[in-house]
Structure formats: structure tokens, C-alpha cells
Protein backbone atom coordinates (compact mmCIF):
# COMPACT_ATOMS: atom_id res chain seq x y z
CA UNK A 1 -17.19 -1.93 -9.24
CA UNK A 2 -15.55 -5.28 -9.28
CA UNK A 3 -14.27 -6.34 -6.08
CA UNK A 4 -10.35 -6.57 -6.16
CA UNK A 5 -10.40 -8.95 -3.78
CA UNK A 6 -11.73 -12.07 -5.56
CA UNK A 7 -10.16 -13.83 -8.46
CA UNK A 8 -12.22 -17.34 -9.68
CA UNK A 9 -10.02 -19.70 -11.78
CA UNK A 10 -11.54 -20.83 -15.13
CA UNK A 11 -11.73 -24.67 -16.04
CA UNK A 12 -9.54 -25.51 -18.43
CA UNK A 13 -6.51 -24.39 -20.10
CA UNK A 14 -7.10 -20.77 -19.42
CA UNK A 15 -7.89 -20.77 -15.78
CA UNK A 16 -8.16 -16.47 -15.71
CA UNK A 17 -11.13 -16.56 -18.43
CA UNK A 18 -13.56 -15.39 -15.42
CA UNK A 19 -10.87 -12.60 -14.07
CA UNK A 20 -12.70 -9.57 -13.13
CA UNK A 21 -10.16 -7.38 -12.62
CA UNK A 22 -7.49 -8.23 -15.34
CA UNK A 23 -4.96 -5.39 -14.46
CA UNK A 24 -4.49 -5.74 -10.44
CA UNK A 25 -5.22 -9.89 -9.69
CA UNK A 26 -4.42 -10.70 -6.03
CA UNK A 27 -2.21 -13.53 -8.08
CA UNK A 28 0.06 -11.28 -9.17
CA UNK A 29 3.63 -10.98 -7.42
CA UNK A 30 4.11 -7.19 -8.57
CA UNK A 31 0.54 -6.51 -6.80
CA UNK A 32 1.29 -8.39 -3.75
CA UNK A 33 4.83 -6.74 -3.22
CA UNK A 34 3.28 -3.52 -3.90
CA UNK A 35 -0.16 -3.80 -1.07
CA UNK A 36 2.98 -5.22 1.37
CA UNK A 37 4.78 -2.20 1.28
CA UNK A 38 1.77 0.06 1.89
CA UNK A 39 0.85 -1.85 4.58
CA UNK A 40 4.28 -1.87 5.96
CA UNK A 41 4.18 1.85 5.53
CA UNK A 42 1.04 2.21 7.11
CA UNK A 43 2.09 0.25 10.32
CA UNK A 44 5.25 2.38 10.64
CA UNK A 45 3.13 5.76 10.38
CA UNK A 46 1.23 4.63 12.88
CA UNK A 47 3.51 3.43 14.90
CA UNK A 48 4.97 7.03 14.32
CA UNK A 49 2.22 9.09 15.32
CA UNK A 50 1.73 6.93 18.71
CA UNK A 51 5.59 8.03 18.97
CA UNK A 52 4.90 11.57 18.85
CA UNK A 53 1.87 11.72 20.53
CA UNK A 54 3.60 10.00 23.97
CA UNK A 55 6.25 12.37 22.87
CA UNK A 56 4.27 15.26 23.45
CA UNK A 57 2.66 14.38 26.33
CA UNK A 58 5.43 12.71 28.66
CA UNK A 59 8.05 14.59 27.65
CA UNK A 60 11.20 13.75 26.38
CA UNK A 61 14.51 15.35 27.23
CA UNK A 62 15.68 15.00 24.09
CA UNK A 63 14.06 17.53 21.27
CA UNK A 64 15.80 15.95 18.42
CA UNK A 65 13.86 12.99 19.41
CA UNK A 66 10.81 14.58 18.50
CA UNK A 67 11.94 16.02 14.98
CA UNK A 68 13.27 12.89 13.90
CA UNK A 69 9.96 11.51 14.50
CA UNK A 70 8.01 14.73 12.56
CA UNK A 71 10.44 13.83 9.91
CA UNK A 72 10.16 10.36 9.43
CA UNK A 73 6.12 10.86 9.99
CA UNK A 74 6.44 13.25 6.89
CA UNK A 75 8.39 11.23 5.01
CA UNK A 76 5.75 8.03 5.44
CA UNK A 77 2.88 9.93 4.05
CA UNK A 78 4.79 11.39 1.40
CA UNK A 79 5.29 7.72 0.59
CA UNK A 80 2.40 6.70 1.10
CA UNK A 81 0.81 8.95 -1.18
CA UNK A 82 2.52 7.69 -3.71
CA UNK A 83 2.09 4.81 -3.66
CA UNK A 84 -1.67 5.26 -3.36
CA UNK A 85 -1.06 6.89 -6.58
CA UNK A 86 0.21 4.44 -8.59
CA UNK A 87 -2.29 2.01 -7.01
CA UNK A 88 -5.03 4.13 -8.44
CA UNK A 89 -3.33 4.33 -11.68
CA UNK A 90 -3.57 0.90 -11.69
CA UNK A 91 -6.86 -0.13 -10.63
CA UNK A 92 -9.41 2.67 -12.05
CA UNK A 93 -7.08 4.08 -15.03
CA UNK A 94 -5.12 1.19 -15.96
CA UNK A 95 -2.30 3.25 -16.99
CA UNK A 96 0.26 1.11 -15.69
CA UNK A 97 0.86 -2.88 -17.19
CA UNK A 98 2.30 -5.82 -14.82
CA UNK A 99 0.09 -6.18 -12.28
CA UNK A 100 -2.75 -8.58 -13.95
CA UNK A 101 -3.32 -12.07 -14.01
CA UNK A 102 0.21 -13.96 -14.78
């Protein structure tokens, strides 16, 4: 498996001539915009879950304070999953164009 991670520029006038992973280069804007928001996403669910769990155990006097954070903890991995998804698609099927070398 290539590693995702790397890109090496080429000498000369086609500097991606070396570009292991032509469908998802780090140099790509789509690709960056798209590992930003699952990384947002992951920050908030975790962020989430520390949420609930003080919820749980301190208390709150407020229940709808504790659905609204269920919720919105269901709603990030729903998300996320998705976006995992069409990551995948990208990387190991290649199913979806944009995200290569620009």
C-alpha cells in the first residue's frame, strides 16, 4: 500500500511523474478540505462524549441537556461515517475523480 501521506515532485515540467497515489495527493485542495472536516468532526465527537460522560456522572438539572448532547453525538458519527465513506471510495476504489494531483 502506498503511503497517502507522501507526495515527491518530479524534475521537470511534470513535477507529479513520481505521484504514488494519483487519486487522493495531500496537494490537492478538495482532499485537504475534505481530511479538515473529519478532523473537525472528530474533535467535536469527542468533545461530545466527554460532555455526556460528565453529564452522567455530575449530574445536570437539566435533562434536555443531556439529549441534545445524545443527539448531536448521533448526528457526528452519522457524519462521520460518511465521510469515511467517500474517503474510502476514494483512496482504495477510486470511484470518485477530483481529489488527485492538480
Amino acid at each position: 500500500m502506498n503511503d497517502i501521506n507522501t507526495c515527491f515532485y518530479s524534475p521537470g515540467t511534470y513535477k507529479h511523474a513520481t505521484c504514488t497515489h494519483t487519486h487522493y495527493c495531500i496537494f490537492n485542495n478538495n482532499r485537504i478540505l475534505l481530511e479538515n472536516s473529519i478532523h473537525e468532526l472528530e474533535t467535536e465527537l469527542h468533545q461530545r462524549i466527554t460532555d455526556l460522560k460528565f453529564i452522567k456522572n455530575e449530574g445536570t438539572p437539566n435533562c434536555a441537556d443531556y439529549e441534545a448532547t445524545r443527539e448531536r453525538i448521533t448526528i457526528l458519527n452519522k457524519d462521520l461515517e460518511n465521510l469515511r465513506k467517500s474517503r474510502n471510495k476514494i483512496i482504495e476504489n477510486k470511484e470518485v475523480k477530483g481529489y488527485g494531483f492538480q
